[in-house]
Protein backbone atom coordinates (compact mmCIF):
# COMPACT_ATOMS: atom_id res chain seq x y z
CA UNK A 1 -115.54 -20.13 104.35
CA UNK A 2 -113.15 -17.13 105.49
CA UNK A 3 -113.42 -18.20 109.03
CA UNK A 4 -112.25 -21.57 108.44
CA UNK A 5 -109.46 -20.23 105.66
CA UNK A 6 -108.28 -18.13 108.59
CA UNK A 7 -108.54 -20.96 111.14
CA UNK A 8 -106.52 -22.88 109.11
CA UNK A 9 -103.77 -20.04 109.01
CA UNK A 10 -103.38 -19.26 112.45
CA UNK A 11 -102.79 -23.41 113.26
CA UNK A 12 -100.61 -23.89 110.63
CA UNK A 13 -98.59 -20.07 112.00
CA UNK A 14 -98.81 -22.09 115.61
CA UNK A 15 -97.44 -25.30 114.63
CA UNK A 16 -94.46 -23.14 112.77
CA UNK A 17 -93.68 -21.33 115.27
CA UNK A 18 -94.04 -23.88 117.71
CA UNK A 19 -91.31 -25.67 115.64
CA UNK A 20 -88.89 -23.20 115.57
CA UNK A 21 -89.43 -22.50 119.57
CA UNK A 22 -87.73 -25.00 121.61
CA UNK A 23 -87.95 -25.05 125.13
CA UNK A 24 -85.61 -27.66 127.91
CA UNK A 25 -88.45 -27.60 130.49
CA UNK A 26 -85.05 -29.23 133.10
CA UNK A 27 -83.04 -26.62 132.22
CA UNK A 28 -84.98 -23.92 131.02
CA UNK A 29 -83.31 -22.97 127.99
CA UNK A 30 -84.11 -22.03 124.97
CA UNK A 31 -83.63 -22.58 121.33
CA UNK A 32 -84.62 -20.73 118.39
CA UNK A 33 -84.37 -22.63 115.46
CA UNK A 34 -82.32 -25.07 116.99
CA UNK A 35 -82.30 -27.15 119.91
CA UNK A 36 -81.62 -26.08 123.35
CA UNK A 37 -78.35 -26.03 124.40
CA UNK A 38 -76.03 -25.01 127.83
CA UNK A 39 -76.80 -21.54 127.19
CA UNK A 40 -80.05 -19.89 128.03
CA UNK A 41 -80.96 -18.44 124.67
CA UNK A 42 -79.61 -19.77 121.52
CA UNK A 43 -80.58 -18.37 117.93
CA UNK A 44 -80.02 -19.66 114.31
CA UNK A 45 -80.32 -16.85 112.47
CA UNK A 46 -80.22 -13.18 112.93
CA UNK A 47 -81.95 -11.51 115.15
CA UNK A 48 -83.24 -7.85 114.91
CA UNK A 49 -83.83 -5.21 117.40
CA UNK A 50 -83.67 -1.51 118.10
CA UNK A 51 -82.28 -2.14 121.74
CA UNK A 52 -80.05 -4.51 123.44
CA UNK A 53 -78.72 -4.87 126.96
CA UNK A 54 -76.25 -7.27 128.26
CA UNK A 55 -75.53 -6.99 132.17
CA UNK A 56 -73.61 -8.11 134.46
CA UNK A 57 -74.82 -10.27 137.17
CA UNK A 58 -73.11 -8.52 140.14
CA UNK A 59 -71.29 -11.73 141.59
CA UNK A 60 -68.53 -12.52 139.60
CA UNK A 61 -66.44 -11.79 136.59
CA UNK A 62 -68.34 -12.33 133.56
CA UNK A 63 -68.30 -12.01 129.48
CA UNK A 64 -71.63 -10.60 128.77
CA UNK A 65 -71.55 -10.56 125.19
CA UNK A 66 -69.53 -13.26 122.25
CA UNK A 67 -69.48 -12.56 118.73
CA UNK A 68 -68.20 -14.29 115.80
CA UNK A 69 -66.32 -17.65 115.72
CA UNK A 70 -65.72 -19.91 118.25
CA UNK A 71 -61.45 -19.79 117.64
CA UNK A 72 -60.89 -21.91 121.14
CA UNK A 73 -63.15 -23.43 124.15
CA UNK A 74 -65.01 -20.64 124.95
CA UNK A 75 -63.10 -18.53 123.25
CA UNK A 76 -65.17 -15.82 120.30
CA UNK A 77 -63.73 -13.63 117.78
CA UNK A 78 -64.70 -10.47 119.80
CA UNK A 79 -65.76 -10.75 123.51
CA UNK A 80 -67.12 -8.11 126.19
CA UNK A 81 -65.42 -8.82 129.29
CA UNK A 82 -67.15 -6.82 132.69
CA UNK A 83 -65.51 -7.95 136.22
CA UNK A 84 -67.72 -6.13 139.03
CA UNK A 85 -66.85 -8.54 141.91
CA UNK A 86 -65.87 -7.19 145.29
CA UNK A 87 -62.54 -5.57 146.16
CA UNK A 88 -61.80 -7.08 142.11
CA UNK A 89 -58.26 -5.85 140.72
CA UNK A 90 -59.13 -7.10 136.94
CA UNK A 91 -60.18 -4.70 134.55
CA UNK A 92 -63.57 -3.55 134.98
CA UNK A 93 -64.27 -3.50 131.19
CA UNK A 94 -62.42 -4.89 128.44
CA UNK A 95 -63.48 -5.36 124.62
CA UNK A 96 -61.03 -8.25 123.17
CA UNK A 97 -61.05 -8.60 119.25
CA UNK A 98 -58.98 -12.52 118.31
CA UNK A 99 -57.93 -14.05 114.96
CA UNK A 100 -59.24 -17.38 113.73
CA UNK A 101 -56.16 -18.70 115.60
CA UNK A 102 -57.47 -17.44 119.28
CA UNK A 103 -54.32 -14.98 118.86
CA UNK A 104 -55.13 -11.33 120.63
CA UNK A 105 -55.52 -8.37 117.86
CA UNK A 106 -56.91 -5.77 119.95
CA UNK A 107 -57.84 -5.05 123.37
CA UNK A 108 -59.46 -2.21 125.23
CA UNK A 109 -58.66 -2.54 128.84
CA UNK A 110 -60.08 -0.14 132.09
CA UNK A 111 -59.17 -0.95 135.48
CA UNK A 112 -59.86 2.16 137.73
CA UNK A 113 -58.06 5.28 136.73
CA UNK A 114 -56.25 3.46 133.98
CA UNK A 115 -57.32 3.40 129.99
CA UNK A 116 -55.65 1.12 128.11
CA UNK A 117 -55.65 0.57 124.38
CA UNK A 118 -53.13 -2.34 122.68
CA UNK A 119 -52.68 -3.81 118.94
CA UNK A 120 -50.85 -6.91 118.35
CA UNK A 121 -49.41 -8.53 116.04
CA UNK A 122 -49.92 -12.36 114.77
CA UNK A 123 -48.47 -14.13 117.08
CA UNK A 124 -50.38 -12.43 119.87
CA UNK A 125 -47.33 -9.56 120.94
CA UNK A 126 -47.82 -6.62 121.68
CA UNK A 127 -46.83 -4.27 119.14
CA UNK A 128 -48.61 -0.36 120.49
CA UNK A 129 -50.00 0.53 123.61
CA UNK A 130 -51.69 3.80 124.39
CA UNK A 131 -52.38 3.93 128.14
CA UNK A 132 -53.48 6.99 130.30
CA UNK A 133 -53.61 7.39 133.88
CA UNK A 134 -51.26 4.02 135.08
CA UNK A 135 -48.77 5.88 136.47
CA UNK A 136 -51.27 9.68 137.32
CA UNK A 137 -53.90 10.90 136.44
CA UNK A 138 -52.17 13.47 134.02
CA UNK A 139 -49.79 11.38 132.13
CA UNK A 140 -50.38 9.63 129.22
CA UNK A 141 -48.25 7.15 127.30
CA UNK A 142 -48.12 6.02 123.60
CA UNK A 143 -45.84 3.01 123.10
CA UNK A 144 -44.50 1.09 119.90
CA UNK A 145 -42.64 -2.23 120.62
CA UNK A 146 -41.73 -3.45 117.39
CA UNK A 147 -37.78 -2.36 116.77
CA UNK A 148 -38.66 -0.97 113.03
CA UNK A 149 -42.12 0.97 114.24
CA UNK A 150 -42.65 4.04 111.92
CA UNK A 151 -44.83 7.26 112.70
CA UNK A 152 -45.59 9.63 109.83
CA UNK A 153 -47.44 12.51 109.80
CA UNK A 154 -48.96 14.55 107.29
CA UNK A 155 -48.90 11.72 104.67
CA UNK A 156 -48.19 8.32 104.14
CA UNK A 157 -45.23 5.97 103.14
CA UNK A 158 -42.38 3.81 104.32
CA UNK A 159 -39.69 5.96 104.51
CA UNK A 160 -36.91 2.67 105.11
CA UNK A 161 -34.46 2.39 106.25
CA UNK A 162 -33.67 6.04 107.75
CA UNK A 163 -36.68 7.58 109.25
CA UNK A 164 -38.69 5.96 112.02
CA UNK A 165 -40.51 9.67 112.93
CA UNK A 166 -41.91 12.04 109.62
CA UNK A 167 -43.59 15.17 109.85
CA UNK A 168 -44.83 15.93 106.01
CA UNK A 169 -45.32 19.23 104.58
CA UNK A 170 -45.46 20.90 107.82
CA UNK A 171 -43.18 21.90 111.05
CA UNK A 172 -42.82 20.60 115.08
CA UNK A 173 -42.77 22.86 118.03
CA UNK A 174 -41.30 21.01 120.77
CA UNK A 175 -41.23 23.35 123.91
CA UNK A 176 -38.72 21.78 125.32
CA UNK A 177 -35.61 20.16 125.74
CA UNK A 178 -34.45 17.61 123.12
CA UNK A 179 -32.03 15.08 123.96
CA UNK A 180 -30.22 11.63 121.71
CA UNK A 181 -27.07 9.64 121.87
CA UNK A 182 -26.84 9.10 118.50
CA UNK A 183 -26.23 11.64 115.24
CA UNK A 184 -28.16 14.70 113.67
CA UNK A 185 -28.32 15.83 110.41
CA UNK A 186 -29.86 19.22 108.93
CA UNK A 187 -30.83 19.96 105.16
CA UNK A 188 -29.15 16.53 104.12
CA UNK A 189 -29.71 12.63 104.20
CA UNK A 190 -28.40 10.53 107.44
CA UNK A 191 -26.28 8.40 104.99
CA UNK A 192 -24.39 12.40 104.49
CA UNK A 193 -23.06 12.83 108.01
CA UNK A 194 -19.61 11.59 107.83
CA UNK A 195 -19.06 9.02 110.28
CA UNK A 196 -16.63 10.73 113.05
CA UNK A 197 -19.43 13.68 113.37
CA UNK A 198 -22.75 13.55 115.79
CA UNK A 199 -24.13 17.06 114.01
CA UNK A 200 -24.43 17.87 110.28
CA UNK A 201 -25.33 20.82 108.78
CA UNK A 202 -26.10 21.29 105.00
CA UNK A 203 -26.55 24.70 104.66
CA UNK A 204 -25.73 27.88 106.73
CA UNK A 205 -25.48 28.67 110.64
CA UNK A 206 -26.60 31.88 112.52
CA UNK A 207 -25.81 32.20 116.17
CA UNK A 208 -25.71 34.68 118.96
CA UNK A 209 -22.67 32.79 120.87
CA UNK A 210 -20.96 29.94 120.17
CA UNK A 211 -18.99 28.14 122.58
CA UNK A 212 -16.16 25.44 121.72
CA UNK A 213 -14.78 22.75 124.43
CA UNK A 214 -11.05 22.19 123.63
CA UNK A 215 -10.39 18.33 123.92
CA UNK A 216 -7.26 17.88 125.79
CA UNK A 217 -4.99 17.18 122.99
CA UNK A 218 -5.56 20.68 121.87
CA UNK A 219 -3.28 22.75 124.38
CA UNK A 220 -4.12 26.78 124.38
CA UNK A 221 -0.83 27.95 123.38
CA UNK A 222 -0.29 30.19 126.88
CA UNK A 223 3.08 27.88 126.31
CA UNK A 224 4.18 31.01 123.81
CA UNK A 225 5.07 33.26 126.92
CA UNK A 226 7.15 30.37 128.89
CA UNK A 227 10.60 30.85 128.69
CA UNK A 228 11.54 27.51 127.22
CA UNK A 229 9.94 28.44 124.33
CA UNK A 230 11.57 28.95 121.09
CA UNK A 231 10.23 31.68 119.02
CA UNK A 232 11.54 31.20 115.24
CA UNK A 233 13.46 33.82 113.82
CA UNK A 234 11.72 36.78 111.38
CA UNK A 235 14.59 34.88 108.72
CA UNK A 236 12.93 31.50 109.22
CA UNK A 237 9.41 32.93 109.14
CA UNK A 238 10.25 34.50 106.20
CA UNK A 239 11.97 31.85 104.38
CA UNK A 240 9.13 29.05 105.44
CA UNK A 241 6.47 31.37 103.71
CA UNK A 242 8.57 31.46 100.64
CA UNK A 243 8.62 27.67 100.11
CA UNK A 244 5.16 26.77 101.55
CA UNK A 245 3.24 29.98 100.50
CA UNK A 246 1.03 29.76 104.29
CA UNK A 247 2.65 30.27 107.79
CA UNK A 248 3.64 27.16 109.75
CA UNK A 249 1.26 24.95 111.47
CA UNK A 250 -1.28 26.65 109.80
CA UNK A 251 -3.20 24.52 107.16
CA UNK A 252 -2.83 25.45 103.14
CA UNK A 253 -6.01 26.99 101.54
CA UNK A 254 -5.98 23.20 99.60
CA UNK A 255 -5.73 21.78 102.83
CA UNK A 256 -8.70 23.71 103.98
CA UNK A 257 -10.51 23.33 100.95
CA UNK A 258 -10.30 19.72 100.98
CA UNK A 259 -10.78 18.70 104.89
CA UNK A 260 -12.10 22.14 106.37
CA UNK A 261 -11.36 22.85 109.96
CA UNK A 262 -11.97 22.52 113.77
CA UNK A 263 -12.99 25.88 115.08
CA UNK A 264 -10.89 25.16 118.31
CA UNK A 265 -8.12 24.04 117.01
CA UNK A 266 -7.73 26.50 114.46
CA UNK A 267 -8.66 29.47 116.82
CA UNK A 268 -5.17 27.97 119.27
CA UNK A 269 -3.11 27.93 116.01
CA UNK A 270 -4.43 31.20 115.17
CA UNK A 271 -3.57 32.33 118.54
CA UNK A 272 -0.69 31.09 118.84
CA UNK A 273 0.64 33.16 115.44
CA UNK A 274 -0.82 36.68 117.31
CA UNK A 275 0.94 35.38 120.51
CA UNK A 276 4.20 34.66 118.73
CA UNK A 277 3.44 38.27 116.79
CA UNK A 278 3.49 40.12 120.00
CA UNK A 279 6.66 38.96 121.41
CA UNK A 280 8.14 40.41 117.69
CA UNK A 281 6.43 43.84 118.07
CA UNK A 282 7.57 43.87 121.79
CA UNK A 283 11.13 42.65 120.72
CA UNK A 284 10.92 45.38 118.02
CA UNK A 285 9.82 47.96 120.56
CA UNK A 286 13.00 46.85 122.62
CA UNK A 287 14.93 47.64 119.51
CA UNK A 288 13.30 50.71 118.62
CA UNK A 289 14.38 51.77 122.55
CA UNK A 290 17.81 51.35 122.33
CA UNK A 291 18.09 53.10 119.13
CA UNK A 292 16.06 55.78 120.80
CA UNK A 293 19.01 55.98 123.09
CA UNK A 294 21.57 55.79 120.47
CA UNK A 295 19.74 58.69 118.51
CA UNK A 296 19.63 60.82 121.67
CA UNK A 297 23.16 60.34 122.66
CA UNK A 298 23.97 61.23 119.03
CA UNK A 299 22.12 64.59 119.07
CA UNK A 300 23.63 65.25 122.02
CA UNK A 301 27.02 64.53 120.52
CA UNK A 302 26.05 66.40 117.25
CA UNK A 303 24.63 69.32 119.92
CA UNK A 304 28.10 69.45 121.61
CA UNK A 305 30.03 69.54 117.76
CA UNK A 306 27.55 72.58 116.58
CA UNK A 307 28.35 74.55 119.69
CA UNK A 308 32.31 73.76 119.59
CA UNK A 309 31.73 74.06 115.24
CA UNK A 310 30.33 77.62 116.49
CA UNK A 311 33.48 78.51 119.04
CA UNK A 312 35.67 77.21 116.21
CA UNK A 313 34.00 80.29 113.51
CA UNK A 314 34.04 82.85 116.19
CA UNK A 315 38.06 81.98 116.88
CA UNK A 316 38.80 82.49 113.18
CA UNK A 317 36.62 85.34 112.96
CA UNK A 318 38.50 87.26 115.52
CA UNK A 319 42.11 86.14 114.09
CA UNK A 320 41.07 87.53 110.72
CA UNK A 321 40.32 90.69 112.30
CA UNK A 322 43.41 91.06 114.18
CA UNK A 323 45.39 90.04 111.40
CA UNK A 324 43.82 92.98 109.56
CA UNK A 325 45.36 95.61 111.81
């Protein structure tokens, strides 16, 4: 009775599988589970293994391996792409991810020396691109299309509508030179760099040397020394202070308070006082000549009176003396 239980098992297991087996003896391809089709192996249902290998055959380009939907003729959700044809310039290897609209997500691309590694966006453009080697073997670049890309590092976040690059919690070391044609701003927002400035600083400023370029408009006042130059009078210096209460051409300490001031320009104004300084101390020194020579010529003078003052006492003396005998 067991022998004919088991009998009965292993035709029934037969038929079954026989069923589910399908084989086009013109073509020579099989289905599992469902009729053969163009392909050589087709399976409904899932298939388990602990090894797979899908080749190329050699000749021409070919896409060894589909998965997922069908999203356009021939076209799969993810696809394995190998091209080992003669003297081929394609990409070697590429892995190609699509949408349910056949629209390009993702793609990693090798053609010879060259990794490439691209994310799009839904309408199938390219939005970053990491490539290495396509222009050397040593350079590498990282590229992000999209006008209002963001990188942030260190955490996570928006950070609209100012900052496209963030480092969070944390410093850069750039060892080398940095370089931008538009405005930078230190220990405040962008929106606090007043418009007509390229470099904001809120906070303090510690340098070795500092160099300033004059702009044209801003003469350095080597003008002082020209002849044709009129230097006010010590009267007119004095009696502008004692309106004004600050030298003129030089801003107030409201005036300063209120708008600051250029380094260059104030450094020529600045100059310009010490210039117009020196040619008082050197007019003084003038003065203080000639009355030098007045003084001397006076001594002299009062030199020549003591010694004639003297002659005068001696005379006297000796006329009282004779008037004694």
């Amino acid at each position: 009775m067991k022998k004919i239980i088991l009998t009965a098992v292993l035709i029934a297991s037969y038929t079954f599988c026989n069923a589910q087996i399908t084989e086009d003896e013109s073509t020579g391809n099989v289905g599992i589970g469902v009729e053969p089709s163009t392909h050589k192996l087709e399976v409904r249902g899932t298939v388990k293994g602990t090894h797979g290998i899908f080749s190329h055959d050699g000749v021409t380009a070919n896409t060894p391996l589909w998965i997922g939907e069908e999203v356009a003729p021939n076209v799969y959700n993810t696809q394995y792409y190998l091209n080992k044809s003669a003297g081929a310039t394609d990409a070697y290897f590429a892995n190609i991810i699509r949408d349910k609209n056949a629209k390009a997500r993702y793609q990693l691309k090798v053609v010879e020396e060259n990794t490439q590694l691209s994310i799009y966006d839904h309408n199938g453009s390219e939005a970053f691109k990491f490539d290495v080697g396509a222009l050397g073997p040593n350079k590498v670049f990282m590229h992000m299309m999209k006008p209002d890309s963001r990188i942030v590092i260190g955490s996570h976040g928006l950070y609209e509508p100012d900052h496209k690059f963030v480092i969070k919690n944390g410093s850069a070391l750039i060892e080398g030179n940095i370089y931008t044609n538009n405005k930078i701003g230190i220990g405040l927002a962008s929106s606090d760099i007043p418009t007509d400035y390229d470099l904001a600083v809120g906070g303090n400023i510690i340098a070795e040397k500092v160099k300033v370029q004059l702009e044209d408009e801003w003469e350095w006042p080597d003008y002082v020394f020209e002849n044709t130059y009129t230097l006010p009078t010590l009267n007119e210096v004095s009696q502008y202070i004692e309106e004004n209460g600050h030298l003129k051409d030089v801003p107030s300490a409201d005036e300063v308070k209120e708008n600051g001031i250029f380094l260059g320009e104030m450094d020529a104004k600045l100059l310009r006082k010490i210039e117009e300084l020196t040619l008082y101390t050197i007019a003084q020194q003038e003065e203080i000549k000639k009355q030098d020579v007045k003084i001397s010529k006076l001594e002299e003078k009062n030199k020549q009176l003591n010694e004639l003052n003297k002659k005068l006492e001696d005379l006297q003396h000796r006329i009282a003396n004779l008037e004694k005998e």
